[in-house]
PDB file of N, CA and C in Angstrom:
ATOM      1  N   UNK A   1    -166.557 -81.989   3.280  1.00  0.00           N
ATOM      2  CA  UNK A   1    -166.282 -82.618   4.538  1.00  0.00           C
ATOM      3  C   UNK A   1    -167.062 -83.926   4.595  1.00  0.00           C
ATOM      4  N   UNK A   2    -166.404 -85.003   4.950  1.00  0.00           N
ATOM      5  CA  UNK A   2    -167.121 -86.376   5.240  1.00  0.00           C
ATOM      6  C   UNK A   2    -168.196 -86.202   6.513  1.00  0.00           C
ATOM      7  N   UNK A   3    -169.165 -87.214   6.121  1.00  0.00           N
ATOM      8  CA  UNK A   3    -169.888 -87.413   7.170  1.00  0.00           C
ATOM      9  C   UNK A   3    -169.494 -87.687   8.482  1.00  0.00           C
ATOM     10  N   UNK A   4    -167.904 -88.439   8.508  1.00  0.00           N
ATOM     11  CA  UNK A   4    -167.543 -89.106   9.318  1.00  0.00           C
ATOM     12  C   UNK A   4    -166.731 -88.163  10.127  1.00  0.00           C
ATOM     13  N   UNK A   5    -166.292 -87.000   9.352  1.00  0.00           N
ATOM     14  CA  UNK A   5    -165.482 -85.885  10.312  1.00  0.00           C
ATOM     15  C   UNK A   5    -166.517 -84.801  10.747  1.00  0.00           C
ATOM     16  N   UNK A   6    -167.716 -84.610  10.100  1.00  0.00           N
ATOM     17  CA  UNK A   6    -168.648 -83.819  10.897  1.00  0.00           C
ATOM     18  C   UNK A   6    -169.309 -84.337  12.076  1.00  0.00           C
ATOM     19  N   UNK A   7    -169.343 -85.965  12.033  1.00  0.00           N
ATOM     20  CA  UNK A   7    -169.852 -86.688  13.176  1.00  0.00           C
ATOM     21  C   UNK A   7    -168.508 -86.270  14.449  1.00  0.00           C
ATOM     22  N   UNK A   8    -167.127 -86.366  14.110  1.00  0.00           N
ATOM     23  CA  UNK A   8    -166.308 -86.315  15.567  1.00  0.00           C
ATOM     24  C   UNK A   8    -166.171 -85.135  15.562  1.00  0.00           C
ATOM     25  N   UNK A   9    -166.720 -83.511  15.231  1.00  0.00           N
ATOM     26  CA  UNK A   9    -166.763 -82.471  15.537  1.00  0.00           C
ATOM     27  C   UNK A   9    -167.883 -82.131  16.685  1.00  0.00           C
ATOM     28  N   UNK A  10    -167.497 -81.820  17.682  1.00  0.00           N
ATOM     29  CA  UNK A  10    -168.470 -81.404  18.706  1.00  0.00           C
ATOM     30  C   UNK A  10    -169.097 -79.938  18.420  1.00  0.00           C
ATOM     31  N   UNK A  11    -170.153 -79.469  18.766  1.00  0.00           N
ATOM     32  CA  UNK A  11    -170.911 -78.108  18.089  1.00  0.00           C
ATOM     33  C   UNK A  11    -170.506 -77.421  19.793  1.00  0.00           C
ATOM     34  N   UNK A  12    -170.613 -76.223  19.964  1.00  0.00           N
ATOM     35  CA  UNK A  12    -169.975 -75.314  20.903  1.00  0.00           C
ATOM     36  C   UNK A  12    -171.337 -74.927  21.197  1.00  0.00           C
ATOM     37  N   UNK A  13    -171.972 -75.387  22.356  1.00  0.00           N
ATOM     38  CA  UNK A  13    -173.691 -74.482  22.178  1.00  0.00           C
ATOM     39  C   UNK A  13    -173.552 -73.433  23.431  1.00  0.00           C
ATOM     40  N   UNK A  14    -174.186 -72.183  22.695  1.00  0.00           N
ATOM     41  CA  UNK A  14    -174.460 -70.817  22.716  1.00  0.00           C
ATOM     42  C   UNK A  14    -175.609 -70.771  23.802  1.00  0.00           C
ATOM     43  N   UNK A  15    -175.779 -69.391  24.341  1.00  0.00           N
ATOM     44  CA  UNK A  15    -177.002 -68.581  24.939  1.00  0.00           C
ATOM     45  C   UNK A  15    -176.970 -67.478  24.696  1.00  0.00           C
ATOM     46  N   UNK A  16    -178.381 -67.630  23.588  1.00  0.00           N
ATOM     47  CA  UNK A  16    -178.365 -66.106  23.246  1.00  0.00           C
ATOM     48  C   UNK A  16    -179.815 -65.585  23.987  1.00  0.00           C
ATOM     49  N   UNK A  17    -179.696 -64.743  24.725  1.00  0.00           N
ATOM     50  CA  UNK A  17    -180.611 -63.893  25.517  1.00  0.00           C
ATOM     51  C   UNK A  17    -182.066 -63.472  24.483  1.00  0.00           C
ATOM     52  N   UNK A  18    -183.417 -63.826  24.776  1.00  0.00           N
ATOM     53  CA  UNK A  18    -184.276 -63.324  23.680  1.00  0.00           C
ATOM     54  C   UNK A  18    -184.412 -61.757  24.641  1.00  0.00           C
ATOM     55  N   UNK A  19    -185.625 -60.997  23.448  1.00  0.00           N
ATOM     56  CA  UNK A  19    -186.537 -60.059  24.276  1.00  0.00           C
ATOM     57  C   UNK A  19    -185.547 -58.749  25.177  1.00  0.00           C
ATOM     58  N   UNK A  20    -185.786 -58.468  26.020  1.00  0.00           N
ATOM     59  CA  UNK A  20    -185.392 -57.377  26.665  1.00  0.00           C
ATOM     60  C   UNK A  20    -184.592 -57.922  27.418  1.00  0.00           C
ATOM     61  N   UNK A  21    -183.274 -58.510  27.500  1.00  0.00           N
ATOM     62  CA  UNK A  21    -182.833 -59.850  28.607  1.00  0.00           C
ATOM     63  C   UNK A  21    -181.383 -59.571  28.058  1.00  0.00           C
ATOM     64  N   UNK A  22    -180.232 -59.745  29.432  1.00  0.00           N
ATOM     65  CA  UNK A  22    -178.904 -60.163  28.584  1.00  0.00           C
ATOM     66  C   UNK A  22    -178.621 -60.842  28.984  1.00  0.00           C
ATOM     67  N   UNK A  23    -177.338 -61.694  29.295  1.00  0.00           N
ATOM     68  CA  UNK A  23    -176.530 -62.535  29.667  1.00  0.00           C
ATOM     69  C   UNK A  23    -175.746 -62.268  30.644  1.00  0.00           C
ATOM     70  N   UNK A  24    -175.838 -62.497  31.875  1.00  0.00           N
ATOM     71  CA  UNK A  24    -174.522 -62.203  33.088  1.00  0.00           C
ATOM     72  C   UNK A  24    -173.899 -63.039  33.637  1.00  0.00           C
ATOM     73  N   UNK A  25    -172.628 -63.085  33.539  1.00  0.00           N
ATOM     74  CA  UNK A  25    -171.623 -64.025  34.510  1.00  0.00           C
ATOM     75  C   UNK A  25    -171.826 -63.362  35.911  1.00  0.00           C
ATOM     76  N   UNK A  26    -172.069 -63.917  36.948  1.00  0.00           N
ATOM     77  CA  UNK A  26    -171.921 -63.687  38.353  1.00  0.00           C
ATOM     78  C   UNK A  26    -170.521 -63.655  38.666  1.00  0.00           C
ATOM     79  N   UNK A  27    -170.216 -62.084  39.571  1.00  0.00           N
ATOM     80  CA  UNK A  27    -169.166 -62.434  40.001  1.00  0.00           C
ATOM     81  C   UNK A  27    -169.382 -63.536  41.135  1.00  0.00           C
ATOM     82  N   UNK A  28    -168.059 -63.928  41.900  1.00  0.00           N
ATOM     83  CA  UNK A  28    -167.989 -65.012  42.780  1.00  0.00           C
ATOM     84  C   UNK A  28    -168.401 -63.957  44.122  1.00  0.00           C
ATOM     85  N   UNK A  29    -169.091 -64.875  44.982  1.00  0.00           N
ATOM     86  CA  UNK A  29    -169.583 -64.499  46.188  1.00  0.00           C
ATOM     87  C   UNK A  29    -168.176 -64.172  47.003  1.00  0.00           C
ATOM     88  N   UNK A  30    -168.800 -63.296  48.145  1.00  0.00           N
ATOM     89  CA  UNK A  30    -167.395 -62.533  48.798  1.00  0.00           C
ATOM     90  C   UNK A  30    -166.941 -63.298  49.957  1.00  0.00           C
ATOM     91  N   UNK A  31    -165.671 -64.086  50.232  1.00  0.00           N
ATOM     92  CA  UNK A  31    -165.362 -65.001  51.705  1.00  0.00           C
ATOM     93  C   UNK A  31    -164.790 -63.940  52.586  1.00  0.00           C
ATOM     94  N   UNK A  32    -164.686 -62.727  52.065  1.00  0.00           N
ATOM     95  CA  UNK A  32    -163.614 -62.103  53.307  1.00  0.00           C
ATOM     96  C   UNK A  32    -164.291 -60.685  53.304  1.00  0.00           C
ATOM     97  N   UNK A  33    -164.859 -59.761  54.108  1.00  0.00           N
ATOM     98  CA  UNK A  33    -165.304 -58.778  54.135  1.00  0.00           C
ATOM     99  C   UNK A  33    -164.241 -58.275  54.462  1.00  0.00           C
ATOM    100  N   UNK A  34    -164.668 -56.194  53.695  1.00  0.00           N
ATOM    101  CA  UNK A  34    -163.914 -55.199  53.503  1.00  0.00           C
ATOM    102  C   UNK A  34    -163.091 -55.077  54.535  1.00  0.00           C
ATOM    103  N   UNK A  35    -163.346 -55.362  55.411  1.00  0.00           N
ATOM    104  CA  UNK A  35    -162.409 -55.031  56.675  1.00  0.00           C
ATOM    105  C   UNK A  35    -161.442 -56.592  57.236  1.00  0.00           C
ATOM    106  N   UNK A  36    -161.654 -57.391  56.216  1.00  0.00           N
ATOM    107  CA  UNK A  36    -160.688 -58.466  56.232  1.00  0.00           C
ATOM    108  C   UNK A  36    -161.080 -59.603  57.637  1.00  0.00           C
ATOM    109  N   UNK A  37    -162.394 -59.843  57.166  1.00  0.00           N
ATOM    110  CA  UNK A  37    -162.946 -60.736  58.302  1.00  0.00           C
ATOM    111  C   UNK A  37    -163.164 -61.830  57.449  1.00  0.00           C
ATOM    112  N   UNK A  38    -162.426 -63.183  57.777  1.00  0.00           N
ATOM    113  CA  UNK A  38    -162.764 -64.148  57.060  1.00  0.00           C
ATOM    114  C   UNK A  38    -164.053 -65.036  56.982  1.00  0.00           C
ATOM    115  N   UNK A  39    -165.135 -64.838  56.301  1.00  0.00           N
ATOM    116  CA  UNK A  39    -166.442 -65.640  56.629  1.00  0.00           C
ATOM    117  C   UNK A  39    -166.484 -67.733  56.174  1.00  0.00           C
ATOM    118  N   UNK A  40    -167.086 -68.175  57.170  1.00  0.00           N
ATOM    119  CA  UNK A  40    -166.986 -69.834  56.860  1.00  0.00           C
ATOM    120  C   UNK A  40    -167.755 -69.946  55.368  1.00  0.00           C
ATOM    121  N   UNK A  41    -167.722 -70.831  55.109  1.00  0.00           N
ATOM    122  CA  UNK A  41    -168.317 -71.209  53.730  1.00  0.00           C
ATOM    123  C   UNK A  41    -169.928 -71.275  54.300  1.00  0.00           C
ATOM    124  N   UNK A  42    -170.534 -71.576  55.046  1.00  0.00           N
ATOM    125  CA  UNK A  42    -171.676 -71.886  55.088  1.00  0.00           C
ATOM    126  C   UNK A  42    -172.103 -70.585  55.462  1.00  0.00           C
ATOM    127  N   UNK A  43    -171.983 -69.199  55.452  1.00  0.00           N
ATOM    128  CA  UNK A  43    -172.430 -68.462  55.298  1.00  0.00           C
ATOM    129  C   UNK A  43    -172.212 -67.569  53.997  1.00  0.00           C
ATOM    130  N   UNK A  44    -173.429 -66.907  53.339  1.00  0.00           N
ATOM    131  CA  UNK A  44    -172.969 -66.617  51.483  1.00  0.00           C
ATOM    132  C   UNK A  44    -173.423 -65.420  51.915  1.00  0.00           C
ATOM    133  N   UNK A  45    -172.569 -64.397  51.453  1.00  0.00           N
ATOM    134  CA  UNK A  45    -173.222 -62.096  51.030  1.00  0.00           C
ATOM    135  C   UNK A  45    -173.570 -62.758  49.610  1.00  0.00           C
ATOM    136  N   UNK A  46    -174.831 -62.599  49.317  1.00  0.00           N
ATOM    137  CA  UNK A  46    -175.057 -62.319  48.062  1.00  0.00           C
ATOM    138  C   UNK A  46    -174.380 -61.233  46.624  1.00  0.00           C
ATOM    139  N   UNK A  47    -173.571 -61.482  46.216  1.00  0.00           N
ATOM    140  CA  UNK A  47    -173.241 -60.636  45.145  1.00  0.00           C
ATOM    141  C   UNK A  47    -174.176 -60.535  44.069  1.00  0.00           C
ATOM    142  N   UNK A  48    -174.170 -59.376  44.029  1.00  0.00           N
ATOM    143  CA  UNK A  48    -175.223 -59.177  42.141  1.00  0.00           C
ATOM    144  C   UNK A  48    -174.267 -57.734  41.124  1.00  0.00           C
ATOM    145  N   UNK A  49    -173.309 -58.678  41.401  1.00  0.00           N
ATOM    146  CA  UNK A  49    -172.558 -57.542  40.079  1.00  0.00           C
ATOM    147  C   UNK A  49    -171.549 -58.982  39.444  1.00  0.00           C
ATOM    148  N   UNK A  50    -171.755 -58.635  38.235  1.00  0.00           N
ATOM    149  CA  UNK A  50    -171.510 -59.234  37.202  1.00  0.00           C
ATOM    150  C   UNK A  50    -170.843 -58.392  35.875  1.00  0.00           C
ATOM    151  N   UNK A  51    -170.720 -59.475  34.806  1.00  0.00           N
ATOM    152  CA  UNK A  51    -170.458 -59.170  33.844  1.00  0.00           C
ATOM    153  C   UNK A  51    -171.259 -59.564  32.753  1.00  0.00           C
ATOM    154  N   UNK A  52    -171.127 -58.843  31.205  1.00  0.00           N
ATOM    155  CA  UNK A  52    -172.169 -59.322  30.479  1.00  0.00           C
ATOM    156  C   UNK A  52    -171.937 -59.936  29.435  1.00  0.00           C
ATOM    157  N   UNK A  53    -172.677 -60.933  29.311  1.00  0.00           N
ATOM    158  CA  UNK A  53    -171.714 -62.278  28.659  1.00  0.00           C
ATOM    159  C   UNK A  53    -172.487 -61.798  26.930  1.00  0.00           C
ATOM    160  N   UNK A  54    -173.409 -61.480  27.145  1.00  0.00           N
ATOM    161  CA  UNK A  54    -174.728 -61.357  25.806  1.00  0.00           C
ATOM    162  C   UNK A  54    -175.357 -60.948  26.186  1.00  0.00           C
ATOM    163  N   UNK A  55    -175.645 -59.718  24.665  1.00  0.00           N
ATOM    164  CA  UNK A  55    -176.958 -58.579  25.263  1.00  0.00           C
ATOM    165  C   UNK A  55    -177.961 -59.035  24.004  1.00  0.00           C
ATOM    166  N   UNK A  56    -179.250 -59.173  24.289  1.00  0.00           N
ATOM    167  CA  UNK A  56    -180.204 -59.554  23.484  1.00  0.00           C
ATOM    168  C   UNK A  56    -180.222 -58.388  21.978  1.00  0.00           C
ATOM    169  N   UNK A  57    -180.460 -58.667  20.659  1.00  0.00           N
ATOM    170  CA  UNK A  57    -180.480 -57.835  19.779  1.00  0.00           C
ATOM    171  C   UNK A  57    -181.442 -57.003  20.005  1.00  0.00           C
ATOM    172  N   UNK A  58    -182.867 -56.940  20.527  1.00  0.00           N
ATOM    173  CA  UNK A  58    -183.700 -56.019  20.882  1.00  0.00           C
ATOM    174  C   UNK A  58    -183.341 -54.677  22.014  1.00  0.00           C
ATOM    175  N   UNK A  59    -182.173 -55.370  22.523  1.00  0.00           N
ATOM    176  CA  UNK A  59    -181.373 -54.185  24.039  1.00  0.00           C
ATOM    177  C   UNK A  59    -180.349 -54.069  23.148  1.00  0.00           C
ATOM    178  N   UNK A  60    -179.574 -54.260  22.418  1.00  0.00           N
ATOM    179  CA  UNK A  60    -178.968 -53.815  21.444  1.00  0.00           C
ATOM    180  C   UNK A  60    -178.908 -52.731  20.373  1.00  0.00           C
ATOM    181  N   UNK A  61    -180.216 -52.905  19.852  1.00  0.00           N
ATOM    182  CA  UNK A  61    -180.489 -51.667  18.600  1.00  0.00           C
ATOM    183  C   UNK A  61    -181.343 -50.557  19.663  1.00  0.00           C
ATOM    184  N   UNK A  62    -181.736 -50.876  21.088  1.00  0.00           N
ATOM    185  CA  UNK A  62    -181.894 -49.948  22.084  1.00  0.00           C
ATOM    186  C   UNK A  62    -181.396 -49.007  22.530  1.00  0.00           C
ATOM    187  N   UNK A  63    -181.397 -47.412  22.208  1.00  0.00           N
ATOM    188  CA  UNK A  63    -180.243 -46.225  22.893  1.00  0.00           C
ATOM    189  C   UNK A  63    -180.340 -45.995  24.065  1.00  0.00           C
ATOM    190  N   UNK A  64    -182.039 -46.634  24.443  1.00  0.00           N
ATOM    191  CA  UNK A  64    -182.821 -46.476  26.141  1.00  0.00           C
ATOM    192  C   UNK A  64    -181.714 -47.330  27.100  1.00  0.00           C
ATOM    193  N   UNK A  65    -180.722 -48.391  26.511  1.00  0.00           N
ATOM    194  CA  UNK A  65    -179.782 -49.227  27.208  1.00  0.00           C
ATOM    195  C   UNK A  65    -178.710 -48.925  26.657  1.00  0.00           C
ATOM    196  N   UNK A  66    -177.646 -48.661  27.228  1.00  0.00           N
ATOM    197  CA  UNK A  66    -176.087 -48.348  26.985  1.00  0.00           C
ATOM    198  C   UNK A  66    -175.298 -49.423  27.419  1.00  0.00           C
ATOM    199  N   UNK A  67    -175.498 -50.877  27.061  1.00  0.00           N
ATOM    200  CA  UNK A  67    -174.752 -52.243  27.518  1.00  0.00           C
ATOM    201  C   UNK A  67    -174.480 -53.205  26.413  1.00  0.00           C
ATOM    202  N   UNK A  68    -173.186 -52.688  26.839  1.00  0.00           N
ATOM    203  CA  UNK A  68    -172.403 -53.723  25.957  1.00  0.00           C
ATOM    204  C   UNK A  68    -171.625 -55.005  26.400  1.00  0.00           C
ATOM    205  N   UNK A  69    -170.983 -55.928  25.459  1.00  0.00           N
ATOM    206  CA  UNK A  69    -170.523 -57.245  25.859  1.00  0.00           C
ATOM    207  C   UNK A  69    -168.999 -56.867  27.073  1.00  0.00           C
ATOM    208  N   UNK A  70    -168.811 -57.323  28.187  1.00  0.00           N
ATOM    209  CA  UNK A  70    -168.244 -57.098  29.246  1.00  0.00           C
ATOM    210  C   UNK A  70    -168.278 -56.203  30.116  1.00  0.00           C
ATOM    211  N   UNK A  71    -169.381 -55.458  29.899  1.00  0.00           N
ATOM    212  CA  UNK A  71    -169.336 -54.348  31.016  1.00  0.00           C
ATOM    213  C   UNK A  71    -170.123 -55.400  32.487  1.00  0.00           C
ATOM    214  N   UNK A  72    -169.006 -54.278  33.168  1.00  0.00           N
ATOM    215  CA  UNK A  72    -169.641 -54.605  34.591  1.00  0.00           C
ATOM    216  C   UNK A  72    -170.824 -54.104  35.191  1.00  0.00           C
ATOM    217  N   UNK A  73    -171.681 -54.588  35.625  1.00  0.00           N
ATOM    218  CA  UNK A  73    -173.093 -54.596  36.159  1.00  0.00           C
ATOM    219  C   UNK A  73    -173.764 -54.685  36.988  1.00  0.00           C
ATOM    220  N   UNK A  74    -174.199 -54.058  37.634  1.00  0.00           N
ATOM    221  CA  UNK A  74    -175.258 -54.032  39.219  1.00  0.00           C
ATOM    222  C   UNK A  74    -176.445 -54.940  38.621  1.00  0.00           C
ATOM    223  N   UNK A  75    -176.881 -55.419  39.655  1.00  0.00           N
ATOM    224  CA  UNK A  75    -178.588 -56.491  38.679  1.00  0.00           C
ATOM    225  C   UNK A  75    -178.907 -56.912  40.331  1.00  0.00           C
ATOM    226  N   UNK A  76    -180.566 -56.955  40.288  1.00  0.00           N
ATOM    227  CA  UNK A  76    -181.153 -56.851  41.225  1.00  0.00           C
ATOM    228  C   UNK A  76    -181.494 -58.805  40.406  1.00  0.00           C
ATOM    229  N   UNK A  77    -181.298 -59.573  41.331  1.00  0.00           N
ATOM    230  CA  UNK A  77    -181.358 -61.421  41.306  1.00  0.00           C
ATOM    231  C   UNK A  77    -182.563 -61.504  41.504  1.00  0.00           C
ATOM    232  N   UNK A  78    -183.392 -60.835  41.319  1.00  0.00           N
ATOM    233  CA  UNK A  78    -184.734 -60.990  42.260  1.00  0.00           C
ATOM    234  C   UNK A  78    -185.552 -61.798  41.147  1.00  0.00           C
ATOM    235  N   UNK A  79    -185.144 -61.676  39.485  1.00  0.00           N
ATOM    236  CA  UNK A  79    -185.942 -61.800  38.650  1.00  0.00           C
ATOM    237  C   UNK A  79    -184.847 -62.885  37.280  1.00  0.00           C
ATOM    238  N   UNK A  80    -183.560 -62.927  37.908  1.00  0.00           N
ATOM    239  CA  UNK A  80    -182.831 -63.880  37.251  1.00  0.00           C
ATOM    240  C   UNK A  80    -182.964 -65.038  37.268  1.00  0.00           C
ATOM    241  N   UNK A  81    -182.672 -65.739  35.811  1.00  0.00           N
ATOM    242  CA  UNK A  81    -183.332 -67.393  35.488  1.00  0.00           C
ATOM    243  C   UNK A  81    -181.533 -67.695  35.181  1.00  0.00           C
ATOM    244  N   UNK A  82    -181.498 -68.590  36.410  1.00  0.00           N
ATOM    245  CA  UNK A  82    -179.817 -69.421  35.905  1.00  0.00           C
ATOM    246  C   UNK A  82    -179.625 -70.352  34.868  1.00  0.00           C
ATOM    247  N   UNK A  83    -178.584 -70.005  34.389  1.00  0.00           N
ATOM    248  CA  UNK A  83    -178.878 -71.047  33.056  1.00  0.00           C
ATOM    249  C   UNK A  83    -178.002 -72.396  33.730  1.00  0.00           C
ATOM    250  N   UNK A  84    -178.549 -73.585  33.635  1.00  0.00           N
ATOM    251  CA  UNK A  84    -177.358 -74.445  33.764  1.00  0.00           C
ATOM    252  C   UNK A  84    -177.245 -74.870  32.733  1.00  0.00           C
ATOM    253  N   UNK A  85    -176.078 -74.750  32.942  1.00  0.00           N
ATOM    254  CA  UNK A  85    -175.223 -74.530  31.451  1.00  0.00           C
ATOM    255  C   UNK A  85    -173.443 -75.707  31.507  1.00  0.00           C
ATOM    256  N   UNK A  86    -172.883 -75.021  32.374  1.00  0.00           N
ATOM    257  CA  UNK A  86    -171.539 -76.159  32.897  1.00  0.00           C
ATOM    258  C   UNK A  86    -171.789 -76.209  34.836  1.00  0.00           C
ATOM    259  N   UNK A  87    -170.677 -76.723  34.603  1.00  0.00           N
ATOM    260  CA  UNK A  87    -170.450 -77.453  36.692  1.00  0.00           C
ATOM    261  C   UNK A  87    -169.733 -75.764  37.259  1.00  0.00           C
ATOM    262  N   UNK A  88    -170.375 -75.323  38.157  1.00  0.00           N
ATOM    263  CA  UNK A  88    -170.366 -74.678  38.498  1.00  0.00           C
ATOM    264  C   UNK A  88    -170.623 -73.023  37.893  1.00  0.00           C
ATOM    265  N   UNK A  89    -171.614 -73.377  37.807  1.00  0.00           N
ATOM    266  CA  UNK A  89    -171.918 -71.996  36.316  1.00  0.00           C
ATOM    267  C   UNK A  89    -172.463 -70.787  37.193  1.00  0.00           C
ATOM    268  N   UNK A  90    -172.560 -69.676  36.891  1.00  0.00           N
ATOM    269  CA  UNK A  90    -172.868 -68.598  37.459  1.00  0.00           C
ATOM    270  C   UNK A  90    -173.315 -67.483  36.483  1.00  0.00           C
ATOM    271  N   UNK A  91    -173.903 -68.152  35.281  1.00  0.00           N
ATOM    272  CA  UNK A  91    -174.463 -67.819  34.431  1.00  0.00           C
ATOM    273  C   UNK A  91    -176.064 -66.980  34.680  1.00  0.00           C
ATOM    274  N   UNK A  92    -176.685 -66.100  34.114  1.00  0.00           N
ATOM    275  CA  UNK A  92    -178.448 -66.030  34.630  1.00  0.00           C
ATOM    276  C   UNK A  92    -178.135 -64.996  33.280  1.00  0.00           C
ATOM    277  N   UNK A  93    -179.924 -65.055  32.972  1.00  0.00           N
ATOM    278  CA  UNK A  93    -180.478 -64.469  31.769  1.00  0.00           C
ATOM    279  C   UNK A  93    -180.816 -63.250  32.871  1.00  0.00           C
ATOM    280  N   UNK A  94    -181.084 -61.708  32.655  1.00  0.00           N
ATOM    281  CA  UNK A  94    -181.542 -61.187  33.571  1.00  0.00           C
ATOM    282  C   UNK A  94    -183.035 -59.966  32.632  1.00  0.00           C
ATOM    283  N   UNK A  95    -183.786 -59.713  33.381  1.00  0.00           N
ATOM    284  CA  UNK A  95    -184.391 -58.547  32.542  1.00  0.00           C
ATOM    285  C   UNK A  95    -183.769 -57.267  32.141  1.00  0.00           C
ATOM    286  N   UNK A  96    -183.561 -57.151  31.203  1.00  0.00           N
ATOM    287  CA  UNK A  96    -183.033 -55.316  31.171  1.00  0.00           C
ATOM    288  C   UNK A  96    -183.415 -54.621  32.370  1.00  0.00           C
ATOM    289  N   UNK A  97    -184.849 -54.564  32.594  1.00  0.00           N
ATOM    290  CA  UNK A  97    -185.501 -53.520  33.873  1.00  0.00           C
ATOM    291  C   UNK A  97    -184.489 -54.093  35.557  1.00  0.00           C
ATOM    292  N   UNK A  98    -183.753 -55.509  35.809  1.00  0.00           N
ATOM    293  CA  UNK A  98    -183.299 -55.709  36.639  1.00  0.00           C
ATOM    294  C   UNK A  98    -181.985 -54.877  36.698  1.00  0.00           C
ATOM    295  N   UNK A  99    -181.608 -54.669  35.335  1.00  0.00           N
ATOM    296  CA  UNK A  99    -179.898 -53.963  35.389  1.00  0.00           C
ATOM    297  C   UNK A  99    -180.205 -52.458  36.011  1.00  0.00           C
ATOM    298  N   UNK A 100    -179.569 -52.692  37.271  1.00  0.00           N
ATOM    299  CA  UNK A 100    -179.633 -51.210  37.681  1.00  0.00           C
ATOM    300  C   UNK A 100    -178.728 -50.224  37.524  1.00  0.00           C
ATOM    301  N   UNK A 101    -177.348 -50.644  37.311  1.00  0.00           N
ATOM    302  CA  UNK A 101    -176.333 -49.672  37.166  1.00  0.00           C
ATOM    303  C   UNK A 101    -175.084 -50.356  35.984  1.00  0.00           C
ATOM    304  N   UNK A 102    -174.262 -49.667  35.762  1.00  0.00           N
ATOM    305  CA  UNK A 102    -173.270 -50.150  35.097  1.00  0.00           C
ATOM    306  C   UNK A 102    -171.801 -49.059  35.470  1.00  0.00           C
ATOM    307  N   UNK A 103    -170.921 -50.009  35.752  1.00  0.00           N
ATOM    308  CA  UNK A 103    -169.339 -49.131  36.162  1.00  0.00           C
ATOM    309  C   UNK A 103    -168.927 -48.953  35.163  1.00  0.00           C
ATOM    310  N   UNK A 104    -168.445 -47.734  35.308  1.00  0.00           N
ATOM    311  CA  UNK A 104    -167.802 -47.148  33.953  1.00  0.00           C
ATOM    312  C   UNK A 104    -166.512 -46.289  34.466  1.00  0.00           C
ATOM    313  N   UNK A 105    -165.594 -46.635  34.090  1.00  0.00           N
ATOM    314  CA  UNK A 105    -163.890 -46.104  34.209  1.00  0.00           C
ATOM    315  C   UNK A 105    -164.491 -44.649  34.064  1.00  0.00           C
ATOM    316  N   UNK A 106    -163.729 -44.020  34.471  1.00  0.00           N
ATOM    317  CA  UNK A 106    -164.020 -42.386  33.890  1.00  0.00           C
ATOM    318  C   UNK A 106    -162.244 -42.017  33.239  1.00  0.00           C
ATOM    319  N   UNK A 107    -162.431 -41.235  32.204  1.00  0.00           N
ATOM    320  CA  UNK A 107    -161.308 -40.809  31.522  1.00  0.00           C
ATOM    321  C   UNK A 107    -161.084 -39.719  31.297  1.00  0.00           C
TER     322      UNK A 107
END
């Protein structure tokens, strides 16, 4: 490959979670409560269920954690670092010890 075609290749940059930590997409905050009440924008319900974008290799080779890439996730925000990352990102590194639950289909 020329120098000149590795120069107009853009590199795709990654977040990989170190330590006891994974990766969560935030779901989007809620505008309309369960009972179909529409809320203004200037008021936010905090959501903390997500999805998991990247699980650190140390929570990985872990049996003490059962999380894998897309599961859905309860996580207490109290201790999440947002990554900015793109325009409008909803990205956060979280601690393993923050993941409190995980949904699981039953079959």
């Amino acid at each position: 490959m020329s120098e000149r075609t590795q120069k107009s290749k853009t590199r795709i940059e990654t977040v990989e979670p170190l330590g006891k930590r994974v990766l969560i997409r935030k779901d989007e905050d809620k505008k309309v409560t369960k009972g179909g009440i529409e809320l203004p924008d200037s008021v936010e319900i905090p959501t903390i269920t997500g999805r998991v974008v990247a699980v650190s290799a140390q929570v990985e080779n872990d049996d003490d954690f059962p999380l894998r890439q897309y599961d859905r996730v309860l996580f207490n925000p109290k201790h999440a670092i947002p990554v900015d990352f793109e325009a409008d990102n909803q990205l956060y590194v979280v601690p393993i010890d923050d993941v409190v639950a995980v949904f699981r289909k039953g079959e």
